[in-house]
N, C-alpha and C. Protein backbone atom coordinates (compact mmCIF):
# COMPACT_ATOMS: atom_id res chain seq x y z
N UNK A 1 0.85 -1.19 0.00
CA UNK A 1 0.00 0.00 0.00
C UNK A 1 0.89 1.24 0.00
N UNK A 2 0.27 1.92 -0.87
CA UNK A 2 0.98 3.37 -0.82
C UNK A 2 0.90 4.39 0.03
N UNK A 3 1.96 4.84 1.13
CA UNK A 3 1.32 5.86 2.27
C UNK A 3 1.22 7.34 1.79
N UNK A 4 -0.03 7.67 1.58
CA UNK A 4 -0.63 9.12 1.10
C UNK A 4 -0.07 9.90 2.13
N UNK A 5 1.25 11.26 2.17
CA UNK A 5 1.22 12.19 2.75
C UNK A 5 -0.06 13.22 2.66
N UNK A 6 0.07 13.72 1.54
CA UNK A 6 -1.02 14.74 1.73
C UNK A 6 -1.75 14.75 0.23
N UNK A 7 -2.64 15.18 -0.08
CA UNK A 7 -3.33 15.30 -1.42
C UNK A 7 -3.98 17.21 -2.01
N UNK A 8 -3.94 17.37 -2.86
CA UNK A 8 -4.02 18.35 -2.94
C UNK A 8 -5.29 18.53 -4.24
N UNK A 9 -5.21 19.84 -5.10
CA UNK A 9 -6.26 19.67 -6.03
C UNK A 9 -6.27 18.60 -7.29
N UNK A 10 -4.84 18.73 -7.78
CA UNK A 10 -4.92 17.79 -8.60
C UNK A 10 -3.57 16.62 -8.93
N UNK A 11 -2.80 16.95 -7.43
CA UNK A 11 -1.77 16.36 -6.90
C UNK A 11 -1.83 15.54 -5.46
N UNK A 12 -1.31 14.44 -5.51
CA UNK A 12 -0.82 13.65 -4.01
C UNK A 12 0.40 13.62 -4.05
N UNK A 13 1.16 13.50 -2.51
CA UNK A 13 2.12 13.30 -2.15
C UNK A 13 2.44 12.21 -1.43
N UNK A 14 2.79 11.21 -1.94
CA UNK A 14 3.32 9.98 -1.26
C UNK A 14 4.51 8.94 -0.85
N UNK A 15 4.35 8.52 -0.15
CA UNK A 15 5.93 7.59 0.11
C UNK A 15 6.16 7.03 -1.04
N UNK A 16 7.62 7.07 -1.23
CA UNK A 16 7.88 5.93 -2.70
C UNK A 16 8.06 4.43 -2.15
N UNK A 17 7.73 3.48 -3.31
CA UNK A 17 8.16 2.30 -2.90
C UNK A 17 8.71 1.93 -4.01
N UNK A 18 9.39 0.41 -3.50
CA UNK A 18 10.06 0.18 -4.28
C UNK A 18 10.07 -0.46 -5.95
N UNK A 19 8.81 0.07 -6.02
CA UNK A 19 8.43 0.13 -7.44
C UNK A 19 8.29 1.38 -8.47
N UNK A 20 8.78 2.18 -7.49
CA UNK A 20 8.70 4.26 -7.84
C UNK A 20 10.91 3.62 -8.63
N UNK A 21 11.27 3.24 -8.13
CA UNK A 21 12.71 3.48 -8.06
C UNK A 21 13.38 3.51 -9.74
N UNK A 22 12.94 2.46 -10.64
CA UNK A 22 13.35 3.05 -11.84
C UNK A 22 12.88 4.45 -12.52
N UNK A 23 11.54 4.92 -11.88
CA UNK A 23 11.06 6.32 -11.97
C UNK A 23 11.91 7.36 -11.76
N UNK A 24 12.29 7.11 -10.12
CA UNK A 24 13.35 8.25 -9.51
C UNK A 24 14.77 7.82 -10.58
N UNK A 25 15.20 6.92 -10.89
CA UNK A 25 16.45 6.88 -11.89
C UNK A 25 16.83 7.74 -12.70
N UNK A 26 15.25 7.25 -13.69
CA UNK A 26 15.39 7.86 -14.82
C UNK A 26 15.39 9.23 -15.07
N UNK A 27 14.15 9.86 -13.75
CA UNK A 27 14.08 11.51 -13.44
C UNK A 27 15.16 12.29 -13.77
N UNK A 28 16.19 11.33 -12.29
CA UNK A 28 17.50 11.80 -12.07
C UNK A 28 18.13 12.40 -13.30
N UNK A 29 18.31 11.75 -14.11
CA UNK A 29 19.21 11.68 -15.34
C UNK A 29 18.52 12.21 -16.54
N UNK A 30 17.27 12.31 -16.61
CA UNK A 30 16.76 13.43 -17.68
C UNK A 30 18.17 14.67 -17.96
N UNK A 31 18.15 14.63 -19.03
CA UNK A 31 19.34 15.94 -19.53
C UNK A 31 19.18 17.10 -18.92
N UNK A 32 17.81 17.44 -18.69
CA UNK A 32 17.49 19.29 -18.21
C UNK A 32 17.06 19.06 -16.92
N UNK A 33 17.21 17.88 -16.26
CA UNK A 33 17.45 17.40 -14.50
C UNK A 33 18.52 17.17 -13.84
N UNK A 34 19.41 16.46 -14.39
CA UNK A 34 20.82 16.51 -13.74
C UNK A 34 21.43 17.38 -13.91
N UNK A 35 21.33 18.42 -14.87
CA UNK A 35 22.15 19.49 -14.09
C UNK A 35 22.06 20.73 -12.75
N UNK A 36 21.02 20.27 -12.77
CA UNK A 36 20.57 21.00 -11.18
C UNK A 36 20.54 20.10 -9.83
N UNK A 37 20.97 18.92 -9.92
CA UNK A 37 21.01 17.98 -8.74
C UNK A 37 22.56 17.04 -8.92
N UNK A 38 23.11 16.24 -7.73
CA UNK A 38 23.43 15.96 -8.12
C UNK A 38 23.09 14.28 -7.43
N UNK A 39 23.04 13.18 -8.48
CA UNK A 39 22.17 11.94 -8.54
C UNK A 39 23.11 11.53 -7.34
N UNK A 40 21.76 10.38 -6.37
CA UNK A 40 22.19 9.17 -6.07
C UNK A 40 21.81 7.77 -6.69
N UNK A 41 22.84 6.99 -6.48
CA UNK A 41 22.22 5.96 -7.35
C UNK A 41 21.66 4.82 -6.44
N UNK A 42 21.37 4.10 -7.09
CA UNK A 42 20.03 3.15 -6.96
C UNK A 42 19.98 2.45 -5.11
N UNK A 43 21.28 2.14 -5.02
CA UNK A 43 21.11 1.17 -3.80
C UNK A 43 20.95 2.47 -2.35
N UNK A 44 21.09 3.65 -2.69
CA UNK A 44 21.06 4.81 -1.85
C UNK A 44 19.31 5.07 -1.60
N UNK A 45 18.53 5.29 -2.62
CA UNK A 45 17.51 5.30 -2.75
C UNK A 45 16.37 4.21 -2.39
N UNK A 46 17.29 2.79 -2.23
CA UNK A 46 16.45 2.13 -2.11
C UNK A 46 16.46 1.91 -0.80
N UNK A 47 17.85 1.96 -0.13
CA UNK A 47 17.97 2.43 1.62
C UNK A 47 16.83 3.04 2.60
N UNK A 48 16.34 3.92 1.60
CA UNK A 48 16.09 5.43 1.68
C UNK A 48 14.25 4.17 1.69
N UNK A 49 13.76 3.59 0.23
CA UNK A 49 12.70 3.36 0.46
C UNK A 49 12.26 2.20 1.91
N UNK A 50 13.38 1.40 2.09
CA UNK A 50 13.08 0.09 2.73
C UNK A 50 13.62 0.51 4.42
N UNK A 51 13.41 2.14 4.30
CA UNK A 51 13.62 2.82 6.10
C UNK A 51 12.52 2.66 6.66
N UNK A 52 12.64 3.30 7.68
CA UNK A 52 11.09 3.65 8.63
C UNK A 52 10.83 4.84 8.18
N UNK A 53 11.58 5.97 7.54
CA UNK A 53 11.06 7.11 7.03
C UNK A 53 11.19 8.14 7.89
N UNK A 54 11.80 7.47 8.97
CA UNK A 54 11.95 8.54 10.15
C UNK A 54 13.25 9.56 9.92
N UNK A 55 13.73 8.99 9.61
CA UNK A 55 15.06 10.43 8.74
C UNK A 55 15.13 10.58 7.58
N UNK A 56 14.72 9.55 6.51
CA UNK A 56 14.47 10.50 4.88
C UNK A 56 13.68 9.55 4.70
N UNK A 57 13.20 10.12 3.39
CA UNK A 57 11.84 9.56 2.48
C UNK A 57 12.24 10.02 1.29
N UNK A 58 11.76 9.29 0.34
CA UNK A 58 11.99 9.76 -0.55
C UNK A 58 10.09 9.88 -1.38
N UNK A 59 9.70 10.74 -2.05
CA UNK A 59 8.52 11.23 -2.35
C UNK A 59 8.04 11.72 -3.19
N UNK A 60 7.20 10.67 -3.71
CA UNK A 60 6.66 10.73 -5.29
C UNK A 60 5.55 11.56 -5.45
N UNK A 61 5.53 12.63 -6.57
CA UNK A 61 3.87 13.46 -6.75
C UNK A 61 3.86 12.98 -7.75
N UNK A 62 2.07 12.41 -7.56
CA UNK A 62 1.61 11.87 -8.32
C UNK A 62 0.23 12.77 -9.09
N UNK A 63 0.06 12.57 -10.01
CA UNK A 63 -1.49 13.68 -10.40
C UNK A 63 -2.75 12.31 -9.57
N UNK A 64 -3.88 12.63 -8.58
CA UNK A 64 -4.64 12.20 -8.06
C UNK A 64 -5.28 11.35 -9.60
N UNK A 65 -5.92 12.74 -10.67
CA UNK A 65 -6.70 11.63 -11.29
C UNK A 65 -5.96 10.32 -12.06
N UNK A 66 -4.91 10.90 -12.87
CA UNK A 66 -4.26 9.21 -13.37
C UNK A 66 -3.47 8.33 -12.33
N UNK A 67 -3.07 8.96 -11.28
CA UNK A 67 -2.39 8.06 -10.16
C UNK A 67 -1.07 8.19 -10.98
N UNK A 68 -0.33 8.80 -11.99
CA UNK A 68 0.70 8.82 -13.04
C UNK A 68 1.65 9.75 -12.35
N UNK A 69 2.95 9.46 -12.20
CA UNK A 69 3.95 9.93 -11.38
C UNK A 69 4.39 11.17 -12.30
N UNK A 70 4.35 12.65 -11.39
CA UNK A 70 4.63 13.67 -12.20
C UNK A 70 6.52 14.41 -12.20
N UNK A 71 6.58 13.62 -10.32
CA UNK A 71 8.27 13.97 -10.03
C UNK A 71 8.53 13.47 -8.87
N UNK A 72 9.17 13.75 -8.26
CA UNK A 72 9.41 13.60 -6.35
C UNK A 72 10.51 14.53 -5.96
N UNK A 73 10.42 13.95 -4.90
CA UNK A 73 11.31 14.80 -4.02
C UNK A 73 11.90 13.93 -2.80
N UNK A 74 13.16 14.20 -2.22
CA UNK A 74 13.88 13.53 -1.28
C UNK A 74 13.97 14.71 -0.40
N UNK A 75 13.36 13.70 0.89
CA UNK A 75 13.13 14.80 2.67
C UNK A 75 14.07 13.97 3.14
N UNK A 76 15.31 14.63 3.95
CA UNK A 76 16.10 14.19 4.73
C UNK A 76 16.00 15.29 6.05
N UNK A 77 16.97 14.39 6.77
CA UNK A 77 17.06 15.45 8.54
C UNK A 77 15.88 15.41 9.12
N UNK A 78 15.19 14.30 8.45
CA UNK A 78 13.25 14.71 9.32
C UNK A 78 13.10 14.15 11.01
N UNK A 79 14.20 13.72 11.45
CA UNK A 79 14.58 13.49 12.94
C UNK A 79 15.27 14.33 13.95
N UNK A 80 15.02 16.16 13.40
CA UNK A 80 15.17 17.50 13.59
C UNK A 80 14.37 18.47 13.59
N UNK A 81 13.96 19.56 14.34
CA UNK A 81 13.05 20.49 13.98
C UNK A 81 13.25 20.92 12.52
N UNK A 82 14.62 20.85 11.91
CA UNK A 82 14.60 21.58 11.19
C UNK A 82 14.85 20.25 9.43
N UNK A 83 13.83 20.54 8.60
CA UNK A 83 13.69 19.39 7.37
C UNK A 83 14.48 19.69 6.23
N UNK A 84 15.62 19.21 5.53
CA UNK A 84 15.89 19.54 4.30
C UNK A 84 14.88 18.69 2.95
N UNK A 85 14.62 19.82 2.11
CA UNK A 85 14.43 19.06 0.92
C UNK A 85 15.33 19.12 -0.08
N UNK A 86 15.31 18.24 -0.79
CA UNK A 86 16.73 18.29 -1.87
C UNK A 86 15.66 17.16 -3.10
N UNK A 87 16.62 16.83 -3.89
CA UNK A 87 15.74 16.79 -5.11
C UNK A 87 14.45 16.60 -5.09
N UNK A 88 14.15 18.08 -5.85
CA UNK A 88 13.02 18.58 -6.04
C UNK A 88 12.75 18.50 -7.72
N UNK A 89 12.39 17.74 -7.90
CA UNK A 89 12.05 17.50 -9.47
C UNK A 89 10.85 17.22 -9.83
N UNK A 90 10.21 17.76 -11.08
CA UNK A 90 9.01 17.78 -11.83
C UNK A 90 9.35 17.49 -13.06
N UNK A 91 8.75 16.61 -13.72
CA UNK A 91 8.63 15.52 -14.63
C UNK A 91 8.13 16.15 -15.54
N UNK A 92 7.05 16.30 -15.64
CA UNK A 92 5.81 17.20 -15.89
C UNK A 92 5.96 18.65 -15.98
N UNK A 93 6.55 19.22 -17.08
CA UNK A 93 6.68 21.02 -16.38
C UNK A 93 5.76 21.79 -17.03
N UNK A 94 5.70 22.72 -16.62
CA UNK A 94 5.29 23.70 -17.55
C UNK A 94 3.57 23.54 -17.34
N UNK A 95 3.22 23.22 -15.95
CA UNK A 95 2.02 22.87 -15.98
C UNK A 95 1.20 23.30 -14.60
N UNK A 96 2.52 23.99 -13.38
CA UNK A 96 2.18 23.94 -12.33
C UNK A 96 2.27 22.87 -11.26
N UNK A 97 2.74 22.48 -11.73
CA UNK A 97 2.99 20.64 -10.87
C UNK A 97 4.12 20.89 -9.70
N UNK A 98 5.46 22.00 -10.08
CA UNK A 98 6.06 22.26 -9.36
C UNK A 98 5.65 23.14 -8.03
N UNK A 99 5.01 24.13 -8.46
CA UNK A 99 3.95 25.11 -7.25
C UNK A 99 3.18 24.31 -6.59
N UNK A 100 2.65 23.76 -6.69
CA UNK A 100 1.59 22.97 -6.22
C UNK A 100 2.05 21.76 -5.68
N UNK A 101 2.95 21.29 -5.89
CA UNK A 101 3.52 19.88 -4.79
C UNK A 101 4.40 21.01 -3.96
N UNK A 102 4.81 21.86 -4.19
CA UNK A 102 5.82 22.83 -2.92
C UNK A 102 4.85 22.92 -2.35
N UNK A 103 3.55 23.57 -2.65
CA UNK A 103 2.28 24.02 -1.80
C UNK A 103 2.32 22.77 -0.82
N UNK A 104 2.15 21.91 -1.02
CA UNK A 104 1.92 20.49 -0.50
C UNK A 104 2.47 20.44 0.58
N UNK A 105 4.06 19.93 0.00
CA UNK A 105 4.34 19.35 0.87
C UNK A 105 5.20 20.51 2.33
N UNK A 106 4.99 22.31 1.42
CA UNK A 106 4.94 23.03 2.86
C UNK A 106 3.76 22.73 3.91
N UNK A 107 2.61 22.77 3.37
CA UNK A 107 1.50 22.02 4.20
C UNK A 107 2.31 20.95 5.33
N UNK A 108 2.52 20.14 4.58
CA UNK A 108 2.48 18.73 5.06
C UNK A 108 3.54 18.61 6.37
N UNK A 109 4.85 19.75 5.95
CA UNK A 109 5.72 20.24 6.97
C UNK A 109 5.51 20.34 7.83
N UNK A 110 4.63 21.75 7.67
CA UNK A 110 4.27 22.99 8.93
C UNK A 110 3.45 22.20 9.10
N UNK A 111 2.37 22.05 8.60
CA UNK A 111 0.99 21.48 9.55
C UNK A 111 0.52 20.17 10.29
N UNK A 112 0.95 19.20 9.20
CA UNK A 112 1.05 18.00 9.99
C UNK A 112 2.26 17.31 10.71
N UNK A 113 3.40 17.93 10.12
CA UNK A 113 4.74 17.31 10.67
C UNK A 113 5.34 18.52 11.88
N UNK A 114 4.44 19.88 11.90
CA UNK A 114 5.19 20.58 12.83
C UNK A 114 6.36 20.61 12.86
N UNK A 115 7.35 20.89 11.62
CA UNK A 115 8.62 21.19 11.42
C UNK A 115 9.04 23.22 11.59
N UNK A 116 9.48 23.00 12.46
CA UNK A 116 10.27 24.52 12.62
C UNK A 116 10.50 25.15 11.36
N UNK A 117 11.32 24.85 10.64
CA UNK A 117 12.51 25.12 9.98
C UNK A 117 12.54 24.35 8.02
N UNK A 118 11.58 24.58 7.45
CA UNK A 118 12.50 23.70 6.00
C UNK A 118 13.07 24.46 5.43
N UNK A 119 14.68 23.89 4.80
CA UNK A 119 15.44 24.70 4.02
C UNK A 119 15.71 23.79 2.92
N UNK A 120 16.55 24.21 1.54
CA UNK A 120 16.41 23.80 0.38
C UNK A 120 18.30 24.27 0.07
N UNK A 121 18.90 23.51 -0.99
CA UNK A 121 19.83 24.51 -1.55
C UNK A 121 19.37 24.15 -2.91
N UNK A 122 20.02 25.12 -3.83
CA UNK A 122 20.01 25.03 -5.34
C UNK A 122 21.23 26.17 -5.58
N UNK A 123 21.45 25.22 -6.77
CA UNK A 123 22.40 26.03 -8.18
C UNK A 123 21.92 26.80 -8.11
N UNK A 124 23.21 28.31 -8.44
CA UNK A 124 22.88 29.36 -8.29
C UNK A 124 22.63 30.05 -9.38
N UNK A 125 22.53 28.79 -10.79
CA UNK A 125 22.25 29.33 -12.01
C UNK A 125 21.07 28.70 -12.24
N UNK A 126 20.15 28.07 -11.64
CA UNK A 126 19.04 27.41 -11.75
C UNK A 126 17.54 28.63 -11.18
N UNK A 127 17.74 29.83 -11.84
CA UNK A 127 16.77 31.01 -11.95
C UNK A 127 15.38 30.32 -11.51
N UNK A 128 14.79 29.53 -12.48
CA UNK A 128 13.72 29.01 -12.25
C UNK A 128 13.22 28.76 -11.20
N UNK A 129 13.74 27.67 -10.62
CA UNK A 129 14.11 27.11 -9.35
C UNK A 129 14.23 28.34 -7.94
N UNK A 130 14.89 29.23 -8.23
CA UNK A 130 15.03 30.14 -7.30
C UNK A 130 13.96 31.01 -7.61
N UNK A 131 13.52 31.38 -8.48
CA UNK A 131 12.03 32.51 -8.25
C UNK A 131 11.11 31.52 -8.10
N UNK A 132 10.74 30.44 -7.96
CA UNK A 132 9.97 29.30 -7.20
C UNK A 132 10.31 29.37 -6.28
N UNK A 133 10.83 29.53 -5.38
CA UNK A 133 10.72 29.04 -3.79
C UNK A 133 11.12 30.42 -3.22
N UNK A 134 11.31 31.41 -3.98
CA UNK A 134 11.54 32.73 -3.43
C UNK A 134 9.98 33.26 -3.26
N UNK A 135 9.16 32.59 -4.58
CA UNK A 135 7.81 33.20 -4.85
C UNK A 135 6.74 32.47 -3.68
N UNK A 136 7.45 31.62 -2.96
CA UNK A 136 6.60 30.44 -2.00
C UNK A 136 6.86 31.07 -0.71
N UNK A 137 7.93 31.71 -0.43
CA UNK A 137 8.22 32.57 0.69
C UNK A 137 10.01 31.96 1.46
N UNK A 138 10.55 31.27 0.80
CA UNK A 138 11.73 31.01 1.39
C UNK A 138 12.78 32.19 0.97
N UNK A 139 13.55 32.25 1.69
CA UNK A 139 14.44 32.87 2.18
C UNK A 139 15.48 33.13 1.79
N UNK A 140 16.50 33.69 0.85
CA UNK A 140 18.23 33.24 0.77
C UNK A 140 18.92 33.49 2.30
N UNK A 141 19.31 32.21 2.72
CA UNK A 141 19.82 32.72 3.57
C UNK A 141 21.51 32.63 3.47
N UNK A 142 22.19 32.06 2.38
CA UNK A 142 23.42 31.78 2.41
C UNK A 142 23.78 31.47 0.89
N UNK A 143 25.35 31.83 0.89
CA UNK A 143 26.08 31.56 -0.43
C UNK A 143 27.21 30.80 -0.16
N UNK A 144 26.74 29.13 -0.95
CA UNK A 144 28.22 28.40 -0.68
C UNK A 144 29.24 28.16 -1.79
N UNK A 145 29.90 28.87 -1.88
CA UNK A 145 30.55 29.04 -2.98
C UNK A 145 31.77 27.88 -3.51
N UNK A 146 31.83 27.78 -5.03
CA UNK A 146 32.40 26.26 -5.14
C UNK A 146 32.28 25.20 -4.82
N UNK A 147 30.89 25.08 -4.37
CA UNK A 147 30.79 24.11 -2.97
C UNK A 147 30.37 22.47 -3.58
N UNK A 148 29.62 22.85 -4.79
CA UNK A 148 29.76 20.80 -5.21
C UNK A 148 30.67 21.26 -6.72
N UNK A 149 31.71 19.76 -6.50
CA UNK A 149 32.14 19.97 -7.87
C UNK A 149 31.41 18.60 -9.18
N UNK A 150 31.10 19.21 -10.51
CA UNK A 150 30.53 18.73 -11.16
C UNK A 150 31.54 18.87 -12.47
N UNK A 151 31.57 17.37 -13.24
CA UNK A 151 32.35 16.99 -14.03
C UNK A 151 33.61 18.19 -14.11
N UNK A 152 34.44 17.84 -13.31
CA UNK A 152 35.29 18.68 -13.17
C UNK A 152 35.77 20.39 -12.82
N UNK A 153 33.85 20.58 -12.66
CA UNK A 153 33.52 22.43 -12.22
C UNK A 153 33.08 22.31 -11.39
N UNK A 154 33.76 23.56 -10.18
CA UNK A 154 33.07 24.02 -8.69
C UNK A 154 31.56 24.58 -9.03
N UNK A 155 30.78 24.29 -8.34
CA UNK A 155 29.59 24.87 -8.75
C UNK A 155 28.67 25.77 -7.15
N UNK A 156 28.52 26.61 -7.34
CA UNK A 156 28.03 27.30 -6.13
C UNK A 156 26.57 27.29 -5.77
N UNK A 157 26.62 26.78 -4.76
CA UNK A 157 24.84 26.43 -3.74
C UNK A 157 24.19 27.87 -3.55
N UNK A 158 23.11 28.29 -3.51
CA UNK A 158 22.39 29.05 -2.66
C UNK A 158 21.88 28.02 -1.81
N UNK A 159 21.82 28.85 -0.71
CA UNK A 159 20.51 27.90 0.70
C UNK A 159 19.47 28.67 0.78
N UNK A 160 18.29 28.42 1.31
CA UNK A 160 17.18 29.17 0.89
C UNK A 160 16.53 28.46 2.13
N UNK A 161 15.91 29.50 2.86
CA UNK A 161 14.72 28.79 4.29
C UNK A 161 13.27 29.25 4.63
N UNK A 162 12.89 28.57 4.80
CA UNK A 162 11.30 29.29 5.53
C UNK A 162 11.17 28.90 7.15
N UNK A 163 10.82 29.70 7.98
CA UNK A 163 10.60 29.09 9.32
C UNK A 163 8.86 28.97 9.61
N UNK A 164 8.37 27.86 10.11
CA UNK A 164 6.97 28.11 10.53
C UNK A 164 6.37 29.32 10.92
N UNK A 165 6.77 30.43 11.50
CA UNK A 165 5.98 32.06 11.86
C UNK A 165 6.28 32.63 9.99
N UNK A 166 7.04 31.96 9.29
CA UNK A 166 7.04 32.82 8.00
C UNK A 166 5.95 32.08 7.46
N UNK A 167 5.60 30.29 7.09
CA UNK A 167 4.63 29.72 6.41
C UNK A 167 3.24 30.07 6.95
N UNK A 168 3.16 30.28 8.41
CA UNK A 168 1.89 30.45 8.55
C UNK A 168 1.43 31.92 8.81
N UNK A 169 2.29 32.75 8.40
CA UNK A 169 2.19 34.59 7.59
C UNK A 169 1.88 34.77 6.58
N UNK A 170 2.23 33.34 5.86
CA UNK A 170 1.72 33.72 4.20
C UNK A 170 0.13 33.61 3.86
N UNK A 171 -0.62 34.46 3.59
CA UNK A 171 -2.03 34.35 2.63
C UNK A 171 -2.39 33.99 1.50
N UNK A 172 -2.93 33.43 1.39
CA UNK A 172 -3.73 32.97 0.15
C UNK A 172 -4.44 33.80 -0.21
């Protein structure tokens, strides 16, 4: 059975299992996806599915009506007030799928998980990505410079945060 985090209008958020995992692979490695993350491979992920979930998950959005996997996302540190998310990928673009599973699974944070604190990093050339979660209400709070190296280039992190008194300030 699949454990439903949260559901939304025309998105769910759920635990992956280990039948999501050639999904998360292939995500990974899409051409206009790996360069904004950088992959784990398979036996990391599957760690990750066959946990208790109590320190990462890894988390598939799915569209409610086809049940058809649109991206996921990997929650680590969730045995802390404070939650990282890190790959944050949408399958599906250009459609809102990305706004709307962030909507989510900030919900799912603040409200049902009572997390203090979620923070995010991203490439600091990944624009998109950063007026998304700037436009959701997170934060820059830091510049790590050179900080992952990729096929042979330093590549520099932004960190980006929201604290619960900021998510539950924001209006709809």
């Amino acid at each position: 059975m699949n454990e439903v985090l949260i559901e939304g209008e025309r998105l769910r958020l759920r635990r992956a299992t280990a039948a999501d995992l050639n999904y998360i692979m292939t995500l990974q490695f899409v051409p206009e996806n790996v360069k904004f993350i950088v992959p784990f491979d398979e036996n990391y992920h599957r760690a990750i599915i066959n946990s208790d979930g109590a320190q990462m998950m890894d988390v598939i959005v799915e569209e409610k009506e086809t049940g058809q996997a649109v991206g996921y996302f990997m929650l680590r540190k969730m045995d802390s007030p404070c939650i990282e998310w890190t790959h944050v990928i949408i399958g599906r673009k250009r459609l809102g799928y990305g706004r709307e599973a962030m909507k989510l699974l900030m919900k799912w944070s603040f409200e049902f998980k009572d997390f203090h604190r979620v923070w995010i990093d991203c490439k600091d050339y990944n624009k998109v990505a950063l007026h998304l979660y700037e436009s959701l209400g997170f934060v820059r709070e830091g510049f790590l410079r050179e900080y992952i190296l990729t096929d042979g280039v330093y590549e520099n992190l932004v960190v980006l945060g929201i604290l619960d008194s900021e998510y539950f300030g924001i209006g709809e």
